[in-house]
N, C-alpha and C. Protein backbone atom coordinates (compact mmCIF):
# COMPACT_ATOMS: atom_id res chain seq x y z
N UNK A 1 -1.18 17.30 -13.27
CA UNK A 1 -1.10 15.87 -13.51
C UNK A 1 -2.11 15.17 -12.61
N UNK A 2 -2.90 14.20 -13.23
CA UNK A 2 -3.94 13.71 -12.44
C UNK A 2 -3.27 12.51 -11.06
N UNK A 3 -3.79 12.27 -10.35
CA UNK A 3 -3.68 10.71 -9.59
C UNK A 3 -3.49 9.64 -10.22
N UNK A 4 -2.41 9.12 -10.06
CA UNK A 4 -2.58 7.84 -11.00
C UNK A 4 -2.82 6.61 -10.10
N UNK A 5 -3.16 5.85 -10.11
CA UNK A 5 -3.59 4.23 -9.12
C UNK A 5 -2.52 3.05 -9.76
N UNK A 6 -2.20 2.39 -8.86
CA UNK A 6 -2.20 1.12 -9.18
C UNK A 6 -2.15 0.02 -8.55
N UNK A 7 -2.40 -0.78 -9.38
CA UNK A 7 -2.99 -2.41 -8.50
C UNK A 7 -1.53 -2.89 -7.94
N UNK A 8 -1.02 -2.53 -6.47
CA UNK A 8 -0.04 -3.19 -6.40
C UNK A 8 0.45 -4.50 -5.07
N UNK A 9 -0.87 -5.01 -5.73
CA UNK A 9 -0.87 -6.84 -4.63
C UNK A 9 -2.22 -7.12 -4.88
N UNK A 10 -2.22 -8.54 -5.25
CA UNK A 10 -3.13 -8.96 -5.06
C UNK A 10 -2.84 -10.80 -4.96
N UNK A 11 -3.73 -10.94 -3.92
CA UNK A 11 -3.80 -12.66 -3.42
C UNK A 11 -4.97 -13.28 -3.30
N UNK A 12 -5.29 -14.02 -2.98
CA UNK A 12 -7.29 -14.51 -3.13
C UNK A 12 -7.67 -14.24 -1.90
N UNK A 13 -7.02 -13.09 -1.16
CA UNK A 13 -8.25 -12.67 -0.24
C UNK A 13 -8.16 -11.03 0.16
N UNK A 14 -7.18 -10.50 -0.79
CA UNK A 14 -7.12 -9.22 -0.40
C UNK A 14 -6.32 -8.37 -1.89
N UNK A 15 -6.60 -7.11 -2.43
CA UNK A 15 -6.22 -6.73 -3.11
C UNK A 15 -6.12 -5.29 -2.49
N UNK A 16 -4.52 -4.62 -2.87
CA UNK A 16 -4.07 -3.39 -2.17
C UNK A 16 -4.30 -2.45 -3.49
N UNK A 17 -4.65 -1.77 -4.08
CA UNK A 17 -4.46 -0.58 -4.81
C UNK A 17 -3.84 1.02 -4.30
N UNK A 18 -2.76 1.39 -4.93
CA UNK A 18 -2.13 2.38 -4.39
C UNK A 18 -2.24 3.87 -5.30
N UNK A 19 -2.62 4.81 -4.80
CA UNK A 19 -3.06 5.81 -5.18
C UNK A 19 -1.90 7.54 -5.51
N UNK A 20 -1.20 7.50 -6.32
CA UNK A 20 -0.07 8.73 -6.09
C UNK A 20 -0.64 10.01 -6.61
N UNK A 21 -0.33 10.90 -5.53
CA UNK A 21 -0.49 12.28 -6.13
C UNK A 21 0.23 12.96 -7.07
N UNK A 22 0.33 13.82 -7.42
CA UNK A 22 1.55 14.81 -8.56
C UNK A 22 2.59 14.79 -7.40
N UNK A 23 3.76 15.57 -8.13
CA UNK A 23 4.89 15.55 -7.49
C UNK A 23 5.07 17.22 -6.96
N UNK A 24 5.56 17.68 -5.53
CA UNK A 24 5.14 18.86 -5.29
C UNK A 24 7.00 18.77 -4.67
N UNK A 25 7.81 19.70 -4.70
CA UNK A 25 8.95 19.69 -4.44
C UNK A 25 9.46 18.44 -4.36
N UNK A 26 9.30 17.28 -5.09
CA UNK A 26 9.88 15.93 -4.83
C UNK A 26 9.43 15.20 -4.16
N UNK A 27 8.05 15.27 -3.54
CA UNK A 27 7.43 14.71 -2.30
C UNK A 27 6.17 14.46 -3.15
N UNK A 28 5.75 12.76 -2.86
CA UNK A 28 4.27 12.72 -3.20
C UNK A 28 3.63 12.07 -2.25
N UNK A 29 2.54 11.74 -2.01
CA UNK A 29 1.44 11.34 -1.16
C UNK A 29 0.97 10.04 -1.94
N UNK A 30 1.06 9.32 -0.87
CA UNK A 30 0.32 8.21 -1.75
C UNK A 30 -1.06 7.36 -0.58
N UNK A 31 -1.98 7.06 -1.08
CA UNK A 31 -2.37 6.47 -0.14
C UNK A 31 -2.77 4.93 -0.82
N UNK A 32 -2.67 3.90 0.33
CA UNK A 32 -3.15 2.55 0.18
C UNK A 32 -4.52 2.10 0.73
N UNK A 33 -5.18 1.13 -0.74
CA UNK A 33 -6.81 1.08 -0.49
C UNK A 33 -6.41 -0.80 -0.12
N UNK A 34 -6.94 -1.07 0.81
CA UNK A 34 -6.71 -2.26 0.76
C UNK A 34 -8.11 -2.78 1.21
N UNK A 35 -8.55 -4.13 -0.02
CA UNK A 35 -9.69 -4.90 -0.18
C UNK A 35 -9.93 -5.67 0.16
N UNK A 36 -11.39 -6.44 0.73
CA UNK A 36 -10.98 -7.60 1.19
C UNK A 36 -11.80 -8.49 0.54
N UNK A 37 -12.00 -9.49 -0.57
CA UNK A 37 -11.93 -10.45 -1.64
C UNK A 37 -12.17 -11.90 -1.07
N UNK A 38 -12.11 -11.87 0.01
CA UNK A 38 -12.37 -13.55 1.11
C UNK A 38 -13.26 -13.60 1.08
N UNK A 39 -14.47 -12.56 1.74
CA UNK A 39 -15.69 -13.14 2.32
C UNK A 39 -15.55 -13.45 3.61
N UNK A 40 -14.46 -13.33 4.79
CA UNK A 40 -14.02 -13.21 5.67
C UNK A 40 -13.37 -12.31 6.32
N UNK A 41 -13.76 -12.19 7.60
CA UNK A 41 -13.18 -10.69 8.19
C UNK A 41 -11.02 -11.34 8.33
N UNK A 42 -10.48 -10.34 7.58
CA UNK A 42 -9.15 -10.28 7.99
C UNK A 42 -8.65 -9.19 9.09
N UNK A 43 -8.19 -10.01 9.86
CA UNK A 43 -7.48 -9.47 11.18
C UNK A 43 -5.97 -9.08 11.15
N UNK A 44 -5.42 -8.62 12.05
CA UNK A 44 -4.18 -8.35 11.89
C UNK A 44 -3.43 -7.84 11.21
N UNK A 45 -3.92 -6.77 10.37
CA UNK A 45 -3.13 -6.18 8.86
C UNK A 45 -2.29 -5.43 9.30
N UNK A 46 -1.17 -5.55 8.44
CA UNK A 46 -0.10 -4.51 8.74
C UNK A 46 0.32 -4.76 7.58
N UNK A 47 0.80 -3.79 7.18
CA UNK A 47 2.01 -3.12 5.95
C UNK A 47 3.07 -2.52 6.70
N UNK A 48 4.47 -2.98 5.62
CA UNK A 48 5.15 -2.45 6.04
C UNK A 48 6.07 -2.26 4.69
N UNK A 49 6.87 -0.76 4.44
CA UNK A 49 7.59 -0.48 3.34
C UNK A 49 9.10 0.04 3.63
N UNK A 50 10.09 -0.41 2.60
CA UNK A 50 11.32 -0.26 2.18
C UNK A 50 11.19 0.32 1.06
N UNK A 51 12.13 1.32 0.71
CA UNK A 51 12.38 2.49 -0.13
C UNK A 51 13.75 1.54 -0.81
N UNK A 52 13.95 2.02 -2.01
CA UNK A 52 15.84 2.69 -2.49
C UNK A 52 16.58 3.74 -1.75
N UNK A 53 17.43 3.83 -2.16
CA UNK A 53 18.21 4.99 -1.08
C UNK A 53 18.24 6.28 -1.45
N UNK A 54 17.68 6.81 -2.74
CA UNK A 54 17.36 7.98 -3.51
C UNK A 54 15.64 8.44 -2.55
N UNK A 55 15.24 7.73 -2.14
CA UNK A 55 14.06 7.60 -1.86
C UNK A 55 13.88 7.72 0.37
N UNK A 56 13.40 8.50 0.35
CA UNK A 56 12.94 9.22 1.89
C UNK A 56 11.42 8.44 2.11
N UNK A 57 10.84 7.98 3.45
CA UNK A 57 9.88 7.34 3.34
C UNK A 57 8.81 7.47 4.49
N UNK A 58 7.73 7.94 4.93
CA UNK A 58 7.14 8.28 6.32
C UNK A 58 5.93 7.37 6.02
N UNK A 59 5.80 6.22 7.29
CA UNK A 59 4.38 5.69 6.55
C UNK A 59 3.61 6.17 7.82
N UNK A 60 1.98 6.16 7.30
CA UNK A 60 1.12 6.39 8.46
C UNK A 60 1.10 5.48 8.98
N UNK A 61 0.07 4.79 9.99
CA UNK A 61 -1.03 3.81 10.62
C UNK A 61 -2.16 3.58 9.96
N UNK A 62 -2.15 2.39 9.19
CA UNK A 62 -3.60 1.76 8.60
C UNK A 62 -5.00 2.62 10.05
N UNK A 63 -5.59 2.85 9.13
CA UNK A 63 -7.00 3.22 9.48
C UNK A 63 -8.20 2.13 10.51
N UNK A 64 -7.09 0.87 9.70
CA UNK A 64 -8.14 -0.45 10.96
C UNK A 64 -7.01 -1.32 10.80
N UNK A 65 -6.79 -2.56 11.80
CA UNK A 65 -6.12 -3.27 11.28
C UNK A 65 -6.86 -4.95 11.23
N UNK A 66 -8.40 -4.47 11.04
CA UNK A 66 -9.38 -5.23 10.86
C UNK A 66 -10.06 -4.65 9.51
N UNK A 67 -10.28 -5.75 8.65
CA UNK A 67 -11.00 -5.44 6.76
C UNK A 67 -11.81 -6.78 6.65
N UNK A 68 -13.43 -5.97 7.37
CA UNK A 68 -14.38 -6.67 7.43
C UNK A 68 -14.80 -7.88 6.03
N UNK A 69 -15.42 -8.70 5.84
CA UNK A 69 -15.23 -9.55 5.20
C UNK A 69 -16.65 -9.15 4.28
N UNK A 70 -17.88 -8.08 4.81
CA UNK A 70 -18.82 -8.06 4.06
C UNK A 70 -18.42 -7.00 3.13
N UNK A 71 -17.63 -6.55 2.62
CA UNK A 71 -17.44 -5.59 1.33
C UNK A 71 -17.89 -4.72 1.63
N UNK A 72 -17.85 -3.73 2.34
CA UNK A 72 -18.66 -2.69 2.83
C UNK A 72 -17.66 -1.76 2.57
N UNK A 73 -16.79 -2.13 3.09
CA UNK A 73 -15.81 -1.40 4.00
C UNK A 73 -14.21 -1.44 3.73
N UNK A 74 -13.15 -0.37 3.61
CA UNK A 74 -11.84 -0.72 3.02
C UNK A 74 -11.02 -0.02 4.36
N UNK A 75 -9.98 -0.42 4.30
CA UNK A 75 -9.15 -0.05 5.01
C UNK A 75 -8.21 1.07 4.65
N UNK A 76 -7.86 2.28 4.61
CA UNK A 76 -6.44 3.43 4.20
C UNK A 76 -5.70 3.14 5.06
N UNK A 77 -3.98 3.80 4.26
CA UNK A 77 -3.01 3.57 4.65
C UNK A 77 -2.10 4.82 3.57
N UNK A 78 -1.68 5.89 4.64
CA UNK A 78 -1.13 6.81 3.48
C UNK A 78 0.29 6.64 4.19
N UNK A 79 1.28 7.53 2.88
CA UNK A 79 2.31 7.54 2.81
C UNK A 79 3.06 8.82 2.46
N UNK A 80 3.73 9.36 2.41
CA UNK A 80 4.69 10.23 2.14
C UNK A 80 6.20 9.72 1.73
N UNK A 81 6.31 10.45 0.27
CA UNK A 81 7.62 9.68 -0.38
C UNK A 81 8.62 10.89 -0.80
N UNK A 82 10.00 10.91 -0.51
CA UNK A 82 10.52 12.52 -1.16
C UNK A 82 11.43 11.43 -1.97
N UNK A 83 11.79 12.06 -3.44
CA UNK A 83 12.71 12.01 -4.35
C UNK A 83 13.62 12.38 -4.76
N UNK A 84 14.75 11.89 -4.26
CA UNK A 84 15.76 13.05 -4.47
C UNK A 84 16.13 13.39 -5.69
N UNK A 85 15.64 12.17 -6.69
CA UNK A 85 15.82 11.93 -7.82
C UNK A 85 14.68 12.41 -9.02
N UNK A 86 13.74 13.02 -8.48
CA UNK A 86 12.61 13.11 -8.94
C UNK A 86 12.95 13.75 -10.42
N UNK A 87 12.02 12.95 -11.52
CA UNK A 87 12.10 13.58 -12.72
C UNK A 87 12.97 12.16 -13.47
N UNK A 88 14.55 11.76 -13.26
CA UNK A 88 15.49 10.60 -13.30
C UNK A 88 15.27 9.59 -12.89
N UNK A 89 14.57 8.79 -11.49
CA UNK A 89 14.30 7.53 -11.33
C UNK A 89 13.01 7.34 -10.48
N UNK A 90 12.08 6.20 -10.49
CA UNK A 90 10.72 6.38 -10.67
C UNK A 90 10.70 6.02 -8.84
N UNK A 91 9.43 6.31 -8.80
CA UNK A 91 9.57 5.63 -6.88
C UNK A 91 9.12 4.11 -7.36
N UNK A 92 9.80 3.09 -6.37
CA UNK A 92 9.87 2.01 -6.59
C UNK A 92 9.72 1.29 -4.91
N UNK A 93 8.53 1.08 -4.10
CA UNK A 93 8.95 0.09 -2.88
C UNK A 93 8.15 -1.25 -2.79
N UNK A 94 8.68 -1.25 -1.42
CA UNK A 94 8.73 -2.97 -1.26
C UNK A 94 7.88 -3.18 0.11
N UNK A 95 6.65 -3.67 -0.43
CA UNK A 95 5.83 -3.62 0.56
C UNK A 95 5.88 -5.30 1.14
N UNK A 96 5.64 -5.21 2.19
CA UNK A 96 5.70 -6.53 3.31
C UNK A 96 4.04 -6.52 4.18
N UNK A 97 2.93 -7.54 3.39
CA UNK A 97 2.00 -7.41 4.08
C UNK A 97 1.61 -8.65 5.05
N UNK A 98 1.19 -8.55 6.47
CA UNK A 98 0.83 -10.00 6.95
C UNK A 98 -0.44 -9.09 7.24
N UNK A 99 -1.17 -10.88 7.67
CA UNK A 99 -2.78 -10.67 8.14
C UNK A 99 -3.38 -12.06 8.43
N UNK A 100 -4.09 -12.13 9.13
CA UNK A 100 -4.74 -13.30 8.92
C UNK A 100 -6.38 -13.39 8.72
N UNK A 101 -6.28 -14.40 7.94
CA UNK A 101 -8.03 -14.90 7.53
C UNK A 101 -8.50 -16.30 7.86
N UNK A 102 -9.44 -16.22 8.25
CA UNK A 102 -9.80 -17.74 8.29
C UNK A 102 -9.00 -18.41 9.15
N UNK A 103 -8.65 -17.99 10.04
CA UNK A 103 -7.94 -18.84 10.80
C UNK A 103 -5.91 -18.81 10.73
N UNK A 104 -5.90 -18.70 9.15
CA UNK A 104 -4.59 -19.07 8.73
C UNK A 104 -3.79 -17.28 8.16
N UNK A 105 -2.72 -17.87 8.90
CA UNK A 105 -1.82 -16.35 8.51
C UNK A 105 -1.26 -16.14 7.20
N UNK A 106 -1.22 -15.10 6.97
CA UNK A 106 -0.38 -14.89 5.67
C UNK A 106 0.72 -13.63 5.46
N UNK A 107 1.87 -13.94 5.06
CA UNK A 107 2.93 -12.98 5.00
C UNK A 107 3.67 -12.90 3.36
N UNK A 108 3.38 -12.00 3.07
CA UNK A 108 4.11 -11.69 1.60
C UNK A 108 4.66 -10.14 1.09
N UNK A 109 5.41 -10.36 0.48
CA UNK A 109 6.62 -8.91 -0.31
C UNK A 109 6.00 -8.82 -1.38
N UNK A 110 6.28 -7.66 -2.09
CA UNK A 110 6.03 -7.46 -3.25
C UNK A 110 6.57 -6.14 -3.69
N UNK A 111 6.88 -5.87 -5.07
CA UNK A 111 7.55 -5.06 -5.38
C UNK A 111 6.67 -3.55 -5.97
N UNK A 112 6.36 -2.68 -5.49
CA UNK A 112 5.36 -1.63 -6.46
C UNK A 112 6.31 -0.51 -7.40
N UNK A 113 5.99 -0.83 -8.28
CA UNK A 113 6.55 0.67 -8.87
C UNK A 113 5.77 1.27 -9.57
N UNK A 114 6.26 2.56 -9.24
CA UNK A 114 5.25 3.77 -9.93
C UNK A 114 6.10 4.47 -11.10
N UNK A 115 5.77 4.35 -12.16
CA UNK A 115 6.48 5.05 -13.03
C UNK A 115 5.40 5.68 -14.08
C-alpha cells in the first residue's frame, strides 16, 4: 500500500500536510510537513496531538521550531500511531498548533483523519 498524504490544516500563513505509511503490526508512521505561506519567518511552532482511546500515540520533536518565511525550507515532525483497532476504526487526531508570525500569535485545533 502506497503513502497516502493529507492536507490536514491550513490558515493564511501555514499549511501542515501529513504523510502515513502502510500499516505494519498496527503501528504506522506518520510524518508532518509543515509550510510556511506568510512570507514571514514563523517562530515558535509547536504541535501538539490527542489520540481516541483505541489509539497509542509517541510524537517526535519538530525538526525547527523556526519555518523560515523565504520558501526554501519546511519544517518535519514524525509520529508513531498503534491501532488497536486497526482494519475497524480509522486513526483520527487532534492536533493543537501555536506559533507566531508577524509579530502576532496564533493557536488553533483541528481535527485529522486518516481513513
Amino acid at each position: 500500500m502506497p503513502k497516502m498524504r493529507v492536507e490536514g490544516f491550513v490558515d493564511e500563513n501555514m499549511i501542515i500536510e501529513f504523510e502515513m505509511g502502510p500499516a505494519v503490526g498496527g503501528e504506522r508512521h506518520i510524518k508532518a510537513y509543515f509550510l510556511n505561506v506568510c512570507g514571514s519567518d514563523i517562530t515558535g511552532l509547536n504541535m501538539q496531538i490527542a489520540v481516541q482511546k483505541h489509539l497509542k500515540a509517541a510524537l517526535q520533536p519538530a525538526t525547527s521550531s523556526v519555518l523560515s518565511g523565504d520558501g526554501k525550507s519546511t519544517v518535519q515532525q514524525e509520529m508513531k500511531i498503534t491501532n488497536s483497532l486497526e482494519g475497524t476504526k480509522p486513526i483520527v487526531i487532534k492536533i493543537k498548533v501555536n506559533y507566531t508570525c508577524n509579530g502576532k500569535t496564533f493557536d488553533a485545533t483541528k481535527t485529522v483523519s486518516f481513513s
